[in-house]
PDB file of N, CA and C in Angstrom:
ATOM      1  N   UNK A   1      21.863  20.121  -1.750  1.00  0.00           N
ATOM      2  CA  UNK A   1      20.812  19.132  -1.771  1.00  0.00           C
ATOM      3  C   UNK A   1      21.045  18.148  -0.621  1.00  0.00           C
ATOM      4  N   UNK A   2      19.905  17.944   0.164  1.00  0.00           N
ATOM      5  CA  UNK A   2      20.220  17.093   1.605  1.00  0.00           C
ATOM      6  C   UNK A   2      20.059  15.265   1.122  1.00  0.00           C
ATOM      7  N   UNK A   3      20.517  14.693   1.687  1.00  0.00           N
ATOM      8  CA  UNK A   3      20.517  13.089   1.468  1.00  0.00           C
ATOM      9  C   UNK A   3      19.059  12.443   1.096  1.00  0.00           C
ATOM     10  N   UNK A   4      17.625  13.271   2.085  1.00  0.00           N
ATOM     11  CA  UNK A   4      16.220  12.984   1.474  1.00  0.00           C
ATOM     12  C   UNK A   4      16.319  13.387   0.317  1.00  0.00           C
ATOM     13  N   UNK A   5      16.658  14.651  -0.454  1.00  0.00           N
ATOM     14  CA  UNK A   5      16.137  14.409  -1.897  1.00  0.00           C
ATOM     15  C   UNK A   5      16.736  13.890  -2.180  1.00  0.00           C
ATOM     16  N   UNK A   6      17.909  13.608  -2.436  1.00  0.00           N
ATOM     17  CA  UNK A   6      18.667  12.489  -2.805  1.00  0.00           C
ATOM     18  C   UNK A   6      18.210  11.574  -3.628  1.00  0.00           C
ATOM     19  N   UNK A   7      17.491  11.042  -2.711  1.00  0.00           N
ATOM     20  CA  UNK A   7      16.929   9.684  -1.998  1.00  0.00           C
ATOM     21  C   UNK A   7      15.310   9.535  -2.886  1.00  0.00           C
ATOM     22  N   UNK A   8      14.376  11.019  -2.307  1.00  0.00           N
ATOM     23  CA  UNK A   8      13.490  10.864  -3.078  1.00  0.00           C
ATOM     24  C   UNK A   8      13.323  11.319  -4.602  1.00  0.00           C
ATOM     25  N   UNK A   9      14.321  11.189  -5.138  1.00  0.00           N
ATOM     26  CA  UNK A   9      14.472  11.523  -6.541  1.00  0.00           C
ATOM     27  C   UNK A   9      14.391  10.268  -7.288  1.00  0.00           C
ATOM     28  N   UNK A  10      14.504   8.955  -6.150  1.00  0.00           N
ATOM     29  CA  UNK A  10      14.487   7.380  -6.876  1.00  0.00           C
ATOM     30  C   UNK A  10      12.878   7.195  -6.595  1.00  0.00           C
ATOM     31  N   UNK A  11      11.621   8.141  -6.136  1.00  0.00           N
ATOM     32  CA  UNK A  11      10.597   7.858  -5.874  1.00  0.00           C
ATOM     33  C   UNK A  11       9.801   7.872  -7.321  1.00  0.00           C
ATOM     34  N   UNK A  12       9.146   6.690  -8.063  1.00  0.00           N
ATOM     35  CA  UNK A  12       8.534   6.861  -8.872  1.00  0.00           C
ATOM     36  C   UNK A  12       6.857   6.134  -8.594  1.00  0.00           C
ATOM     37  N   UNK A  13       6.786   6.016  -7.401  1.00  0.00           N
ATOM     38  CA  UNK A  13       5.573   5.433  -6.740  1.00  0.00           C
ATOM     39  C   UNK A  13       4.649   6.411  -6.814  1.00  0.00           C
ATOM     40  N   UNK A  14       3.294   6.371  -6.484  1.00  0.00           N
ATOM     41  CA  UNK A  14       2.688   7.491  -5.883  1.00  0.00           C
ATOM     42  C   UNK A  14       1.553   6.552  -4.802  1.00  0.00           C
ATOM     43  N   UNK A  15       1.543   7.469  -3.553  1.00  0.00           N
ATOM     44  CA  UNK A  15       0.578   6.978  -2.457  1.00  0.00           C
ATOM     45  C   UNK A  15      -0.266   7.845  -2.399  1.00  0.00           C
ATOM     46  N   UNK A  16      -1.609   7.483  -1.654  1.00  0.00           N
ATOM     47  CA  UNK A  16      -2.792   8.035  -0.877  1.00  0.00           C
ATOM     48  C   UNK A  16      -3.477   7.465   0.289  1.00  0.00           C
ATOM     49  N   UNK A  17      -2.680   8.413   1.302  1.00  0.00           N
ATOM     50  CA  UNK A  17      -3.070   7.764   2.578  1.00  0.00           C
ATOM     51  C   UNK A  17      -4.341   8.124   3.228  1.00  0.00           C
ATOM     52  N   UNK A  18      -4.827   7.085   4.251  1.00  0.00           N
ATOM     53  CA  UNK A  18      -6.573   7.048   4.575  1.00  0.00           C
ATOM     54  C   UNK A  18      -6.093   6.855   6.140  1.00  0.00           C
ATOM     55  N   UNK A  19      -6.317   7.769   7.212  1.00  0.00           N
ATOM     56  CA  UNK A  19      -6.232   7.140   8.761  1.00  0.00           C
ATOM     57  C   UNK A  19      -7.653   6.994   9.653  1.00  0.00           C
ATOM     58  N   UNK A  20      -7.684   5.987   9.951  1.00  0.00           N
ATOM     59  CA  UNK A  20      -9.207   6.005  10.991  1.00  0.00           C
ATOM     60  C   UNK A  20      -9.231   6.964  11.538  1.00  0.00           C
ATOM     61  N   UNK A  21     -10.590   7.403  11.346  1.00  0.00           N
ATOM     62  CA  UNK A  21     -11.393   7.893  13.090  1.00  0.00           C
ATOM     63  C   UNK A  21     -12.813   7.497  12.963  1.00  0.00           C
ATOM     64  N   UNK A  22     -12.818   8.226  14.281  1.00  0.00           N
ATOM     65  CA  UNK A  22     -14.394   8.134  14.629  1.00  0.00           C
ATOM     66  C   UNK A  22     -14.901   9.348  14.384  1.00  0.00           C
ATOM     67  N   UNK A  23     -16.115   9.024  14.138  1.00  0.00           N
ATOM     68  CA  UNK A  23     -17.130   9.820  13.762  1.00  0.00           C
ATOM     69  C   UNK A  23     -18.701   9.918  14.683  1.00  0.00           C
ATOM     70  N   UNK A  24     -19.122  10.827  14.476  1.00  0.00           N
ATOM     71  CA  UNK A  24     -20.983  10.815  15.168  1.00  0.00           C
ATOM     72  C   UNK A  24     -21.963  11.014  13.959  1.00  0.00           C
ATOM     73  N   UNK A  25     -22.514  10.022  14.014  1.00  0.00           N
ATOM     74  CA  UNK A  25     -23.868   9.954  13.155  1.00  0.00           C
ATOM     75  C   UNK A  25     -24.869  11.497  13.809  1.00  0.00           C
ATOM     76  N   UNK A  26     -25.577  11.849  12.844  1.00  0.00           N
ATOM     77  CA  UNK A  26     -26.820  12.798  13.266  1.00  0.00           C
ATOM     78  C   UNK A  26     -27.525  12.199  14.247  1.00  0.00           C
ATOM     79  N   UNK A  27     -27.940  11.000  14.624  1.00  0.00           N
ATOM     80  CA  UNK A  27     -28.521  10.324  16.211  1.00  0.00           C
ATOM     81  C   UNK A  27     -27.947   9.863  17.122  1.00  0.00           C
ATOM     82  N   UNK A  28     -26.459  10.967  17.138  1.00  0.00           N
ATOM     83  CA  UNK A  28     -25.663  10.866  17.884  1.00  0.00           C
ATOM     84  C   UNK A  28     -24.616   8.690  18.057  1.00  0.00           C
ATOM     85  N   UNK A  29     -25.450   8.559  17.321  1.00  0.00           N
ATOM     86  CA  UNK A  29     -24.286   7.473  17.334  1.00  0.00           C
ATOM     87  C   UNK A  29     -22.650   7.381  16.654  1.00  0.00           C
ATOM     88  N   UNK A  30     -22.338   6.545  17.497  1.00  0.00           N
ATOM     89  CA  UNK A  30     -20.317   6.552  17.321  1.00  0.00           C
ATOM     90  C   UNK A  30     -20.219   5.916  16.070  1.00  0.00           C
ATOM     91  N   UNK A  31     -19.521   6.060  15.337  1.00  0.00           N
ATOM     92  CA  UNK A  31     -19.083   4.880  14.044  1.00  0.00           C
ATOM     93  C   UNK A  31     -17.606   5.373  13.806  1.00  0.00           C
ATOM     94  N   UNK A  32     -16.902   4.054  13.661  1.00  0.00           N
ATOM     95  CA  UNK A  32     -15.755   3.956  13.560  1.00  0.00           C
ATOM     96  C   UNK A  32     -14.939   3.629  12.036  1.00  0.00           C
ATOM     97  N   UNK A  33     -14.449   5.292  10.670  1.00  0.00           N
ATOM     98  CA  UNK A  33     -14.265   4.313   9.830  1.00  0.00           C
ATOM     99  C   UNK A  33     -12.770   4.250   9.298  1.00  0.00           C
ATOM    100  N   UNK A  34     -12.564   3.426   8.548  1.00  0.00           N
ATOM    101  CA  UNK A  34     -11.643   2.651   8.545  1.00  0.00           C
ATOM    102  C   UNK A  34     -11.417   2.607   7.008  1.00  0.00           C
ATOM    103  N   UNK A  35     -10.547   2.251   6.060  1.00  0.00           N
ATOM    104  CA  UNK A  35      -9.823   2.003   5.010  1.00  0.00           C
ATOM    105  C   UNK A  35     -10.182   3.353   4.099  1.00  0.00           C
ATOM    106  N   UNK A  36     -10.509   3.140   3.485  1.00  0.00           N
ATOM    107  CA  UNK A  36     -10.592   4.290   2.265  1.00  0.00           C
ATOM    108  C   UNK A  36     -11.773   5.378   2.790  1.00  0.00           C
ATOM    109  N   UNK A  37     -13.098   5.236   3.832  1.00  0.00           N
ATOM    110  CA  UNK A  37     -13.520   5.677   4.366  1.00  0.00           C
ATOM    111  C   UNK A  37     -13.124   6.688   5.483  1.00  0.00           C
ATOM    112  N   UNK A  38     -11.930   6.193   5.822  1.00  0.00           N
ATOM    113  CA  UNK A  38     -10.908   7.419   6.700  1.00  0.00           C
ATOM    114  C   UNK A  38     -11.123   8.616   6.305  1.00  0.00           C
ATOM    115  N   UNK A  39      -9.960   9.724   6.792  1.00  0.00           N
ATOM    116  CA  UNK A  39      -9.384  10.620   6.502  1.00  0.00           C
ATOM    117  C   UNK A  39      -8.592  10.243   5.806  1.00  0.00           C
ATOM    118  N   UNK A  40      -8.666  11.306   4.683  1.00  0.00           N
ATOM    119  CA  UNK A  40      -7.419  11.486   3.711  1.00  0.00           C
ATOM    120  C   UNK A  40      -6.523  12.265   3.794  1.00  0.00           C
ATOM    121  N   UNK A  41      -5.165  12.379   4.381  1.00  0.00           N
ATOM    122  CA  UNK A  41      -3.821  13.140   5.221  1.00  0.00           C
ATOM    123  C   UNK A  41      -3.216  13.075   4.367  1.00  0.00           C
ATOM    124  N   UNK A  42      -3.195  12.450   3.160  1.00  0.00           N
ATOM    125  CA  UNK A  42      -1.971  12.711   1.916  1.00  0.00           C
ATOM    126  C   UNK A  42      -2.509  12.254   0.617  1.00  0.00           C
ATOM    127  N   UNK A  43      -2.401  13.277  -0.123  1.00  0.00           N
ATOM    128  CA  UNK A  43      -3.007  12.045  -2.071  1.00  0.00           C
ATOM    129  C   UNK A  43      -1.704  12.225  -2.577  1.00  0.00           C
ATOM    130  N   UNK A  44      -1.582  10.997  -3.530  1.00  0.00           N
ATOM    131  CA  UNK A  44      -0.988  11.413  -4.434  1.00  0.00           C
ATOM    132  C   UNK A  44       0.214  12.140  -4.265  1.00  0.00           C
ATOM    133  N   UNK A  45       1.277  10.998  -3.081  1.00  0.00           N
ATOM    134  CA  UNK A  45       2.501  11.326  -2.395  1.00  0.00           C
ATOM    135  C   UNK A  45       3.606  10.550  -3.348  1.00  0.00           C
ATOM    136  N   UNK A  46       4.534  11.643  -3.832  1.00  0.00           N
ATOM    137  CA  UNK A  46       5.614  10.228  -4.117  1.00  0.00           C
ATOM    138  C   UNK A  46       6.122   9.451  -3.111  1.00  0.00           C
ATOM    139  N   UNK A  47       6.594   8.163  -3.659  1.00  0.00           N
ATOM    140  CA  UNK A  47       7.181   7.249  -2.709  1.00  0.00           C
ATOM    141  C   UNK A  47       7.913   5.848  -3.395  1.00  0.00           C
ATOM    142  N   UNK A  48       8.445   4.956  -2.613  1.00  0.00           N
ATOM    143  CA  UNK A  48       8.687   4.104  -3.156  1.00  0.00           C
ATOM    144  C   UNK A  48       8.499   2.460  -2.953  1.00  0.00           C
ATOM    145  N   UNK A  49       7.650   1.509  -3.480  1.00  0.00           N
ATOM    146  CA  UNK A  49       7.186   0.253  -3.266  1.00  0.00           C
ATOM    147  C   UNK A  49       8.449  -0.815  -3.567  1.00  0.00           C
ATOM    148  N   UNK A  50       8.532  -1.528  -1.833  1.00  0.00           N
ATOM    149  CA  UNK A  50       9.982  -2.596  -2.207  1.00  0.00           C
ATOM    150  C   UNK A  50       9.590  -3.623  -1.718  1.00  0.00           C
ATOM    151  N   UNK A  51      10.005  -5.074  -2.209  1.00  0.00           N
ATOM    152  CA  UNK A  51       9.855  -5.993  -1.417  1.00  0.00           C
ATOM    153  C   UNK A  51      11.143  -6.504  -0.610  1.00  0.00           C
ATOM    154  N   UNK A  52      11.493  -6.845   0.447  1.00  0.00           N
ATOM    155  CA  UNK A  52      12.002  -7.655   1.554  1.00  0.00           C
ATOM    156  C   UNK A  52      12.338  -8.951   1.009  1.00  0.00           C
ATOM    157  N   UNK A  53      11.596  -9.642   0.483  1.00  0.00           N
ATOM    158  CA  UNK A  53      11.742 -11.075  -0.338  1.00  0.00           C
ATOM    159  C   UNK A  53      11.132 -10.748  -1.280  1.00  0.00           C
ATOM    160  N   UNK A  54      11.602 -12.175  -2.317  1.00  0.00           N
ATOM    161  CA  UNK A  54      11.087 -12.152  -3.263  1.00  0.00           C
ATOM    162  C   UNK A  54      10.028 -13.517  -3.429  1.00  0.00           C
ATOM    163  N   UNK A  55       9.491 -13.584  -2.191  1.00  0.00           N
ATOM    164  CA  UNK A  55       8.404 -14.460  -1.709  1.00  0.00           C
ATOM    165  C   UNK A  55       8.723 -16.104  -1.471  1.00  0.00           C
ATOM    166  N   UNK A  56       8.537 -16.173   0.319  1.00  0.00           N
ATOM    167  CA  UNK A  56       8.864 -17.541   0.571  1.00  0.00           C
ATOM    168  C   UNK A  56       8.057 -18.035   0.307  1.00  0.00           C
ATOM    169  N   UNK A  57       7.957 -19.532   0.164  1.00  0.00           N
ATOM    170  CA  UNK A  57       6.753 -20.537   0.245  1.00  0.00           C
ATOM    171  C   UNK A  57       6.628 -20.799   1.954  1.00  0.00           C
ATOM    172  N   UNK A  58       5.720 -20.411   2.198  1.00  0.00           N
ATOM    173  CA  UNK A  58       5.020 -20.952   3.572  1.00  0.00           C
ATOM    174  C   UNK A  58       4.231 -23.059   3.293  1.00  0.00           C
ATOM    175  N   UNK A  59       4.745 -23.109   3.750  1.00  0.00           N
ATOM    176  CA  UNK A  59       4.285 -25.086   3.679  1.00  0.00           C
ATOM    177  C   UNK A  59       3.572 -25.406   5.018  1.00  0.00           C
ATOM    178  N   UNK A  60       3.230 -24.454   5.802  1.00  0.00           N
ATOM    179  CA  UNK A  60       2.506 -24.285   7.476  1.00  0.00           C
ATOM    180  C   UNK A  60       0.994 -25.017   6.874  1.00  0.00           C
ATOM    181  N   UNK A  61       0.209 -24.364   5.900  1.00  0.00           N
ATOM    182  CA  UNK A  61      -1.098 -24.065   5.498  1.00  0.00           C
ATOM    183  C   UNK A  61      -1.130 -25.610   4.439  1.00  0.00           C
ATOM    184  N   UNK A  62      -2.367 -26.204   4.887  1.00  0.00           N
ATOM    185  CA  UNK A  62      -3.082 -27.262   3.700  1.00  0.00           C
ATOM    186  C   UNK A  62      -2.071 -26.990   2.052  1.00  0.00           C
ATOM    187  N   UNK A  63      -2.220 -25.377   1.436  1.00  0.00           N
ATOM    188  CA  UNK A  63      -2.043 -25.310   0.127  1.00  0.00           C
ATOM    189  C   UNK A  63      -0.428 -24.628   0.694  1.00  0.00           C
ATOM    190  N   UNK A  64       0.039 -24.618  -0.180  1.00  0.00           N
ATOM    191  CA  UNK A  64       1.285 -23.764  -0.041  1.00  0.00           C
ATOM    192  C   UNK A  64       0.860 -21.993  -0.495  1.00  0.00           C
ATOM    193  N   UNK A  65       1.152 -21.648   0.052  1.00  0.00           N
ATOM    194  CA  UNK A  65       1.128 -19.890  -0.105  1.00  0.00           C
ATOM    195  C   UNK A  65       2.698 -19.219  -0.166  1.00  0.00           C
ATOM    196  N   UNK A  66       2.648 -18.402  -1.045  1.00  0.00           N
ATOM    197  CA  UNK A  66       4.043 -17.228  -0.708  1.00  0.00           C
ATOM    198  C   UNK A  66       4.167 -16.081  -0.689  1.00  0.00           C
ATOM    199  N   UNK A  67       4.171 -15.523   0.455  1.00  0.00           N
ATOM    200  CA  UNK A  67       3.679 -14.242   1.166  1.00  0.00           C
ATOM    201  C   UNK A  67       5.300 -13.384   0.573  1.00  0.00           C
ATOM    202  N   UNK A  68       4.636 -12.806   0.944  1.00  0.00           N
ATOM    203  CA  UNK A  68       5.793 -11.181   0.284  1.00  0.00           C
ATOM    204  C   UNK A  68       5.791 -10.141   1.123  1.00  0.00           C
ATOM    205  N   UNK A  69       6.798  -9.777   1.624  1.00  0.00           N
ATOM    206  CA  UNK A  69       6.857  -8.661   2.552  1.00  0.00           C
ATOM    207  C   UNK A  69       6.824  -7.451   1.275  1.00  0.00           C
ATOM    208  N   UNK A  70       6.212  -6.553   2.338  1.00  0.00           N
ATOM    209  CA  UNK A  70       6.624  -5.278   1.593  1.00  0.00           C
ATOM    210  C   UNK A  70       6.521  -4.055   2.577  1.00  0.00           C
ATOM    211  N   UNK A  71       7.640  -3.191   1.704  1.00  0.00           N
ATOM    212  CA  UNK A  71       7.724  -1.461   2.698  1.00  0.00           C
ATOM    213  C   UNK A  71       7.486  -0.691   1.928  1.00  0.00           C
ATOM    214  N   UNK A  72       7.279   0.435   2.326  1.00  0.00           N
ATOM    215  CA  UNK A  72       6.862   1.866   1.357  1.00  0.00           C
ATOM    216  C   UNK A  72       8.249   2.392   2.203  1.00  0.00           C
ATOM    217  N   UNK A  73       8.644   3.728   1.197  1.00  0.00           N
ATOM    218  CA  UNK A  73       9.795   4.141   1.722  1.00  0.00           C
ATOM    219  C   UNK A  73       8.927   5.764   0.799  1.00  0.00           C
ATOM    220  N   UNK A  74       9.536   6.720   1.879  1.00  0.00           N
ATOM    221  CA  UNK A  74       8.549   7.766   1.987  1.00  0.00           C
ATOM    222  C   UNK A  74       9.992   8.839   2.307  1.00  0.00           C
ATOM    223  N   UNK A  75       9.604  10.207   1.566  1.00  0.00           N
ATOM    224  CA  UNK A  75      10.187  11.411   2.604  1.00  0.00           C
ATOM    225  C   UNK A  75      10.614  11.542   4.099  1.00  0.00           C
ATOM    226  N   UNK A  76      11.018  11.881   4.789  1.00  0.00           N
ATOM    227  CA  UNK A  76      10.957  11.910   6.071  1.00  0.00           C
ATOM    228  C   UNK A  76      10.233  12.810   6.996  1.00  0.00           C
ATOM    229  N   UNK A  77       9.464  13.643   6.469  1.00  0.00           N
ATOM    230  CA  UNK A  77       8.342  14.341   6.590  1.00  0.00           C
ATOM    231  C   UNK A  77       6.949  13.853   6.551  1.00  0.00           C
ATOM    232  N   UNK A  78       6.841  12.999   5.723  1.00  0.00           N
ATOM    233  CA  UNK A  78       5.965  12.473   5.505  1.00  0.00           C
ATOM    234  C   UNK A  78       5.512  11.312   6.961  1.00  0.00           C
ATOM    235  N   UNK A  79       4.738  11.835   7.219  1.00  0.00           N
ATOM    236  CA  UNK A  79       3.817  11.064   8.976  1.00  0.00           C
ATOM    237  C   UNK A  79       2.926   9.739   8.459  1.00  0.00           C
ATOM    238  N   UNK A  80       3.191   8.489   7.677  1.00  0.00           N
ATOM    239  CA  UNK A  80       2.282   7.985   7.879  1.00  0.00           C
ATOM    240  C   UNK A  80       2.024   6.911   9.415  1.00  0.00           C
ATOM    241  N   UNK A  81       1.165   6.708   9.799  1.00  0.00           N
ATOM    242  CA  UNK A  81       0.876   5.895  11.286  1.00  0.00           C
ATOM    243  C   UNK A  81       0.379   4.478  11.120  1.00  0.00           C
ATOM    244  N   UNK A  82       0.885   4.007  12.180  1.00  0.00           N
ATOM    245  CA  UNK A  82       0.638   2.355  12.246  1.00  0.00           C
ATOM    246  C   UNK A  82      -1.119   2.507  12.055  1.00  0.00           C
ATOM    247  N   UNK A  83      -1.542   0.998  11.388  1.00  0.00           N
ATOM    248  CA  UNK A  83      -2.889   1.036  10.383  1.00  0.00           C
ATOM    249  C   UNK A  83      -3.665   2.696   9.839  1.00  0.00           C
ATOM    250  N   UNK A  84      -2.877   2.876   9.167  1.00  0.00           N
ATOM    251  CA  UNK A  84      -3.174   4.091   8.222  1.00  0.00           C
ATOM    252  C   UNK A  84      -3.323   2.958   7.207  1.00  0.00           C
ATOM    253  N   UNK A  85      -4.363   3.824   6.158  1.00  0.00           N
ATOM    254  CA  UNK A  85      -4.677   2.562   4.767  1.00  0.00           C
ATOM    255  C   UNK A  85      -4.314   3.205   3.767  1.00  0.00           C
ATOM    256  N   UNK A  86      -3.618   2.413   2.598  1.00  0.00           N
ATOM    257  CA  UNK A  86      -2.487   2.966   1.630  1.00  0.00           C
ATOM    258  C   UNK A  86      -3.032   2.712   0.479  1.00  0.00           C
ATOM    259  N   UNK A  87      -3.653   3.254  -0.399  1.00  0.00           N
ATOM    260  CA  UNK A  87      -3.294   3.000  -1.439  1.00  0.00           C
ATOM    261  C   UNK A  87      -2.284   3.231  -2.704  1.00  0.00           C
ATOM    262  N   UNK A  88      -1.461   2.283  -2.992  1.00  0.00           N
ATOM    263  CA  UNK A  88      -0.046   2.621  -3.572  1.00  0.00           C
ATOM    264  C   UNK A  88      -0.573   2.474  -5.348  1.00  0.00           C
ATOM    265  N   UNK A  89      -0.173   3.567  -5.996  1.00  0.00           N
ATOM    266  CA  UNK A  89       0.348   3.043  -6.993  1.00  0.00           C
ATOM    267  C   UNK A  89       1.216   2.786  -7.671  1.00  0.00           C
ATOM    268  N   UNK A  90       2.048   1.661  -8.414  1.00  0.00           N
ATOM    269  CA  UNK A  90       3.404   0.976  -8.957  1.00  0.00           C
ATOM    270  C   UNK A  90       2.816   0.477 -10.233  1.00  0.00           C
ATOM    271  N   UNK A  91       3.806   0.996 -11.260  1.00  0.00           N
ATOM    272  CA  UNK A  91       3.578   0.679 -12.381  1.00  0.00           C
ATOM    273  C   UNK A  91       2.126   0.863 -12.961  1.00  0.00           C
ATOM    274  N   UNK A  92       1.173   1.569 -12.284  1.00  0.00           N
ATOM    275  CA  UNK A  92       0.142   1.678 -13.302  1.00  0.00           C
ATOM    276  C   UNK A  92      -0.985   0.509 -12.772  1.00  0.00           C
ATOM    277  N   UNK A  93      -0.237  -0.085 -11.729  1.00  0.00           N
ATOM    278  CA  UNK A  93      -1.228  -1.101 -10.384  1.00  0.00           C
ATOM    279  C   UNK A  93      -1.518  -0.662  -9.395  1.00  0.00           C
ATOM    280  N   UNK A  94      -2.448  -0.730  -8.584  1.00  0.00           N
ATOM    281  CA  UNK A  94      -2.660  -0.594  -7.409  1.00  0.00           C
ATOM    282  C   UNK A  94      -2.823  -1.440  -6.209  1.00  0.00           C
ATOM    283  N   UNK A  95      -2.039  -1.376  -5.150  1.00  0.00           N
ATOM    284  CA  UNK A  95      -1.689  -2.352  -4.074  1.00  0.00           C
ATOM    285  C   UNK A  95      -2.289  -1.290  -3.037  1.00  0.00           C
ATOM    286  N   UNK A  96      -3.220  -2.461  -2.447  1.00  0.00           N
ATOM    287  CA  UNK A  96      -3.907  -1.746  -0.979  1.00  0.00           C
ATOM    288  C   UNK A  96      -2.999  -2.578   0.621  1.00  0.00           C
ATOM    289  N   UNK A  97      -2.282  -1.872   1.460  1.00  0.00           N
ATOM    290  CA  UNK A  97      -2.584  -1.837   2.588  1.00  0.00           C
ATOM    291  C   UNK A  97      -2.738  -1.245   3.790  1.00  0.00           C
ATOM    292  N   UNK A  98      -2.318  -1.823   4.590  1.00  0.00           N
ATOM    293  CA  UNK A  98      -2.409  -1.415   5.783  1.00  0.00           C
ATOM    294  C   UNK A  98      -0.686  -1.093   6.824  1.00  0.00           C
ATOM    295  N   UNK A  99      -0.352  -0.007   7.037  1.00  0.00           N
ATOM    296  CA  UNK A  99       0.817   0.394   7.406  1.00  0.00           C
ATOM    297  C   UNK A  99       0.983  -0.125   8.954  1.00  0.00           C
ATOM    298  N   UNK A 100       2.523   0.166   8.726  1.00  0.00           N
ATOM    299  CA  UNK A 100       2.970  -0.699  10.327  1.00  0.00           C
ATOM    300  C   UNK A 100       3.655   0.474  10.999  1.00  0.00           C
ATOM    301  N   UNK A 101       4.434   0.111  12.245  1.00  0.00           N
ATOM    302  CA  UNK A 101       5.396   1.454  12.668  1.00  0.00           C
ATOM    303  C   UNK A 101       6.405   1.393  11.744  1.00  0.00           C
ATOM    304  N   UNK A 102       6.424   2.585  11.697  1.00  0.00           N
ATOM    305  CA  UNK A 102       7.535   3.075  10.711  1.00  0.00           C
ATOM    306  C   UNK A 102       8.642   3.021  11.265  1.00  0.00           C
ATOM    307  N   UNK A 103       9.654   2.999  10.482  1.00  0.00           N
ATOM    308  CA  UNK A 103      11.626   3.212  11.047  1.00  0.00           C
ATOM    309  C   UNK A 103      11.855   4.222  10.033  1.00  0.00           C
ATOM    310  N   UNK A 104      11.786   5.443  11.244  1.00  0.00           N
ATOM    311  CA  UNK A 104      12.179   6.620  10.804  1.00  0.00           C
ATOM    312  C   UNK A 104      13.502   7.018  10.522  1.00  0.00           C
ATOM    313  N   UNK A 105      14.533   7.490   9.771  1.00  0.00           N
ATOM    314  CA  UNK A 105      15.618   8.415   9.271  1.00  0.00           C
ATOM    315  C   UNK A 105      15.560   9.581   8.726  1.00  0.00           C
ATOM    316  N   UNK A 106      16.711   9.864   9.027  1.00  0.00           N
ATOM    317  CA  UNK A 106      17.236  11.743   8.613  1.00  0.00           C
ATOM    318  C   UNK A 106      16.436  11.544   6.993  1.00  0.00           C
ATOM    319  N   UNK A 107      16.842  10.715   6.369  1.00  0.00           N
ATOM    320  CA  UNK A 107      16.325  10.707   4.867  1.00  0.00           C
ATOM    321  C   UNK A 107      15.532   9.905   4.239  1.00  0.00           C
ATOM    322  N   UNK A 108      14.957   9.490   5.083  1.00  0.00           N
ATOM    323  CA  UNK A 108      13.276   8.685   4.585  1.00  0.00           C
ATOM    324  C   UNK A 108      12.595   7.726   6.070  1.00  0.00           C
ATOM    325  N   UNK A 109      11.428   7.501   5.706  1.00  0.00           N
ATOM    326  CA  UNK A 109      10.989   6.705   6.361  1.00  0.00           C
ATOM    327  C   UNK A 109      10.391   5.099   5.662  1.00  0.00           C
ATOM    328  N   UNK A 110      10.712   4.272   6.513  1.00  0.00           N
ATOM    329  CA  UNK A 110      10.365   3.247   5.717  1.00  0.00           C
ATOM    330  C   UNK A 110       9.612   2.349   6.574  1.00  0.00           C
ATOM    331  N   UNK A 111       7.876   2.066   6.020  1.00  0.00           N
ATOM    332  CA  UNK A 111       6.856   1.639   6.489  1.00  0.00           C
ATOM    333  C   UNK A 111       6.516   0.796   6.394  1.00  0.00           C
ATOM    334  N   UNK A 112       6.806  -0.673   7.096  1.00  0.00           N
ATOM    335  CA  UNK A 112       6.208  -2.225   6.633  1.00  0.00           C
ATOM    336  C   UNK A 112       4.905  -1.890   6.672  1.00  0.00           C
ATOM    337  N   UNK A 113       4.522  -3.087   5.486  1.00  0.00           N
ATOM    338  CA  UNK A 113       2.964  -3.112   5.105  1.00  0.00           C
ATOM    339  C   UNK A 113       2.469  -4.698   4.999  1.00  0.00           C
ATOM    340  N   UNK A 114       1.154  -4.192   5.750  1.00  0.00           N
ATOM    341  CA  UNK A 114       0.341  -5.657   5.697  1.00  0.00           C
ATOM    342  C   UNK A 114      -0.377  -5.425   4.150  1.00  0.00           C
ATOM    343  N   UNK A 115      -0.421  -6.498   3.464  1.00  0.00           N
ATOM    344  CA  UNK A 115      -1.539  -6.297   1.926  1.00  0.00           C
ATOM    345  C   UNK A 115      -2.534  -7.005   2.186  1.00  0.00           C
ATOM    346  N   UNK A 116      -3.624  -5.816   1.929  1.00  0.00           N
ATOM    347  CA  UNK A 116      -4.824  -5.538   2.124  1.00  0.00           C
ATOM    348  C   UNK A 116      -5.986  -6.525   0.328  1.00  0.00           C
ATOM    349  N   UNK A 117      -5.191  -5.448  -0.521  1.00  0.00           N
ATOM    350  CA  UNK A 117      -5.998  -6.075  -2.237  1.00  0.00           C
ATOM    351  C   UNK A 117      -4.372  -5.783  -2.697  1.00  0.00           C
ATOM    352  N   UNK A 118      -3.724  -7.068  -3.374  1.00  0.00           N
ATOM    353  CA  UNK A 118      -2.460  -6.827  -4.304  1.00  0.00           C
ATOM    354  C   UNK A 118      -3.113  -6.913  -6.074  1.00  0.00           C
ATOM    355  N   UNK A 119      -2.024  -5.648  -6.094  1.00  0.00           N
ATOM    356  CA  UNK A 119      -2.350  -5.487  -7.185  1.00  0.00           C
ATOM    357  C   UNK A 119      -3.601  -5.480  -8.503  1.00  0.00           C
ATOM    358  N   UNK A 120      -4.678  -4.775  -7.795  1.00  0.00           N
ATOM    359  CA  UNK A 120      -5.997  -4.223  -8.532  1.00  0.00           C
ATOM    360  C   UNK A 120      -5.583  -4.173  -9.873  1.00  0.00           C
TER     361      UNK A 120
END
């Protein structure tokens, strides 16, 4: 058994990834789409949802806000691409975003994410 399964045997996530393109309308016009309208390159991938913090307070902004990093941590096979659109599910929630470059390894890849809708 190689270090990825290992690894993805702690995956109890599941993803479905969406990547832009473009498209041509029947009157030949361009349209460009984007989030769940994409291509769909993966359903229903295991994976795994982590946070980085456990959320600073930003005091920059009028109200205080506390942003939360987060990564998906994926197979190493698994190709997702900077703004590919994610929908993750954790615990029976669904967290939408938007993927960053990945930092690839022999035994996973792990994908910062911008959040798009937390927790539907």
């Amino acid at each position: 058994m190689r270090e990825a399964d290992i690894l993805a045997m702690t995956y109890y996530d599941r993803v479905t990834v969406y990547r832009p393109v473009k498209s041509q309308l029947s009157n030949g016009e361009t349209v460009f789409k984007k989030r769940d309208e994409g291509q769909k390159v993966y359903e229903d991938i295991p994976c795994a949802l982590s946070t980085h913090t456990g959320g600073e307070i930003n005091r920059e902004m009028p109200t205080a806000s506390i942003p939360t990093q987060y990564s998906l941590f994926v197979r190493p096979e698994v190709e997702i691409e900077p703004n590919d659109y994610l929908e993750i599910t954790c615990r029976g929630k669904v967290t939408r975003a938007v993927a960053g470059n990945a930092e690839r390894q022999p035994s996973h890849n792990q994908v910062p994410l911008v959040l798009d809708k937390e927790r539907v």
